[in-house]
C-alpha atoms as a PDB file:
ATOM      1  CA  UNK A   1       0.000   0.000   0.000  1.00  0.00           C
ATOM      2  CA  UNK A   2       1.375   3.583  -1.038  1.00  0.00           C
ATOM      3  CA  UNK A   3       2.545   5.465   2.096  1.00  0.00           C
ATOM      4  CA  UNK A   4      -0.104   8.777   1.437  1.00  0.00           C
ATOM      5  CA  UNK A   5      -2.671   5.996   1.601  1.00  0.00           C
ATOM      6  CA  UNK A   6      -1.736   4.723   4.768  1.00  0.00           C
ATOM      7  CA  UNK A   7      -1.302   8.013   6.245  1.00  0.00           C
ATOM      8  CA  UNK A   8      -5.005   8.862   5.094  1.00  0.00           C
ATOM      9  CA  UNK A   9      -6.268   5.566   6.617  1.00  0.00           C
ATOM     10  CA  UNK A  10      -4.506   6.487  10.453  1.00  0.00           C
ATOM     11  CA  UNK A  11      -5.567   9.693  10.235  1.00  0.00           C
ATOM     12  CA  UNK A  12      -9.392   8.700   9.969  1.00  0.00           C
ATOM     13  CA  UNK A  13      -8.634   6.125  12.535  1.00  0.00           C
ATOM     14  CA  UNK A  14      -7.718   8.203  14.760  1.00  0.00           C
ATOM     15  CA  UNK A  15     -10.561  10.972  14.293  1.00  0.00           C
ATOM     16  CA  UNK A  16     -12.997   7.968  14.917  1.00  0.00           C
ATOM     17  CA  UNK A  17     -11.016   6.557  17.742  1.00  0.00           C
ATOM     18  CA  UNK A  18     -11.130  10.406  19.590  1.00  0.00           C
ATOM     19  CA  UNK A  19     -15.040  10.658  18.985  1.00  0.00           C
ATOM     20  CA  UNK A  20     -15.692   7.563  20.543  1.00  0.00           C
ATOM     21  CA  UNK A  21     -13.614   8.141  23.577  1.00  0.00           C
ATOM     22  CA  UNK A  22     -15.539  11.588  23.667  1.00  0.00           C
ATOM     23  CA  UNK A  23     -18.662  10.083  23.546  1.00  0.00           C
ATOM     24  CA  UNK A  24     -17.827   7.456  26.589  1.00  0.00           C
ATOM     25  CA  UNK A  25     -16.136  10.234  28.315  1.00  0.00           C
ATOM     26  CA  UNK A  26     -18.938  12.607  27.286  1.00  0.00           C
ATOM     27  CA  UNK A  27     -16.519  15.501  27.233  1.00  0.00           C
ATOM     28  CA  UNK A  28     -13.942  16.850  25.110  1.00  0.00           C
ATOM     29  CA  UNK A  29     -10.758  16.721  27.227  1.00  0.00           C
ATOM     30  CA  UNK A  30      -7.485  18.448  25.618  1.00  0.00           C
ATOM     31  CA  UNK A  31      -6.271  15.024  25.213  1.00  0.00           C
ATOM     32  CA  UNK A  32      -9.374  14.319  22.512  1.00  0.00           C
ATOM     33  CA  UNK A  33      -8.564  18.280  20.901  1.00  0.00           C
ATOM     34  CA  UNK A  34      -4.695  16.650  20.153  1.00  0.00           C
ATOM     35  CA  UNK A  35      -5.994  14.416  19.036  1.00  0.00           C
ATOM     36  CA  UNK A  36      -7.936  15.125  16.437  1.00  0.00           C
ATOM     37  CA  UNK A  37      -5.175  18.050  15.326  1.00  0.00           C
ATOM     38  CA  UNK A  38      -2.884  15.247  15.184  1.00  0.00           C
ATOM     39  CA  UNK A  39      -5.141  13.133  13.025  1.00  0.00           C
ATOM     40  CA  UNK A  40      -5.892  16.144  10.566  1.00  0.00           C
ATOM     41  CA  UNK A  41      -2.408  17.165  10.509  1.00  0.00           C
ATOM     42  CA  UNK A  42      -1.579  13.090   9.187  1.00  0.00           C
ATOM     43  CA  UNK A  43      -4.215  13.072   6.493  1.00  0.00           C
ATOM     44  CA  UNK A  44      -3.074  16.438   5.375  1.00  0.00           C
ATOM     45  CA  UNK A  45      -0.060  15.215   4.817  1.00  0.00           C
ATOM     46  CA  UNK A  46      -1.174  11.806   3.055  1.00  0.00           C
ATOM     47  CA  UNK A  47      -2.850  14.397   0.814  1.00  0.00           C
ATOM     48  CA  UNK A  48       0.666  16.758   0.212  1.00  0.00           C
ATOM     49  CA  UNK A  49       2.045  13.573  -0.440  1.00  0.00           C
ATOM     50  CA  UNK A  50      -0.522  12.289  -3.219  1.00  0.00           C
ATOM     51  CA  UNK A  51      -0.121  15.631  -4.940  1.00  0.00           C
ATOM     52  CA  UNK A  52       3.582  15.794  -4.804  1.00  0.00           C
ATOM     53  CA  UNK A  53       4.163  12.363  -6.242  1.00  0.00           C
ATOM     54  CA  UNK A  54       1.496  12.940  -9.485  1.00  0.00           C
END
């Protein structure tokens, strides 16, 4: 699997993974607020790398 693709796929993971631990927590601690900047940041970057490499 291509490297921007797998970058994509953690980054979703992880934005899933931090709304369910919001939603058991019901709350939206700092730790949830990293991250889902964290998880934007990595499929940002799966998409940088998908242009670059056209």
């Amino acid at each position: 699997m291509e490297e921007w693709k797998k970058s994509i796929y953690v980054g979703a993971i992880l934005i899933a993974l931090g709304a369910i631990f919001a939603i058991i927590r019901k709350e939206i601690s700092i730790w949830t607020i990293l991250i889902f900047i964290i998880a934007i940041a990595d499929i940002a970057m799966g998409l940088y790398r998908k242009k670059r490499n056209i």
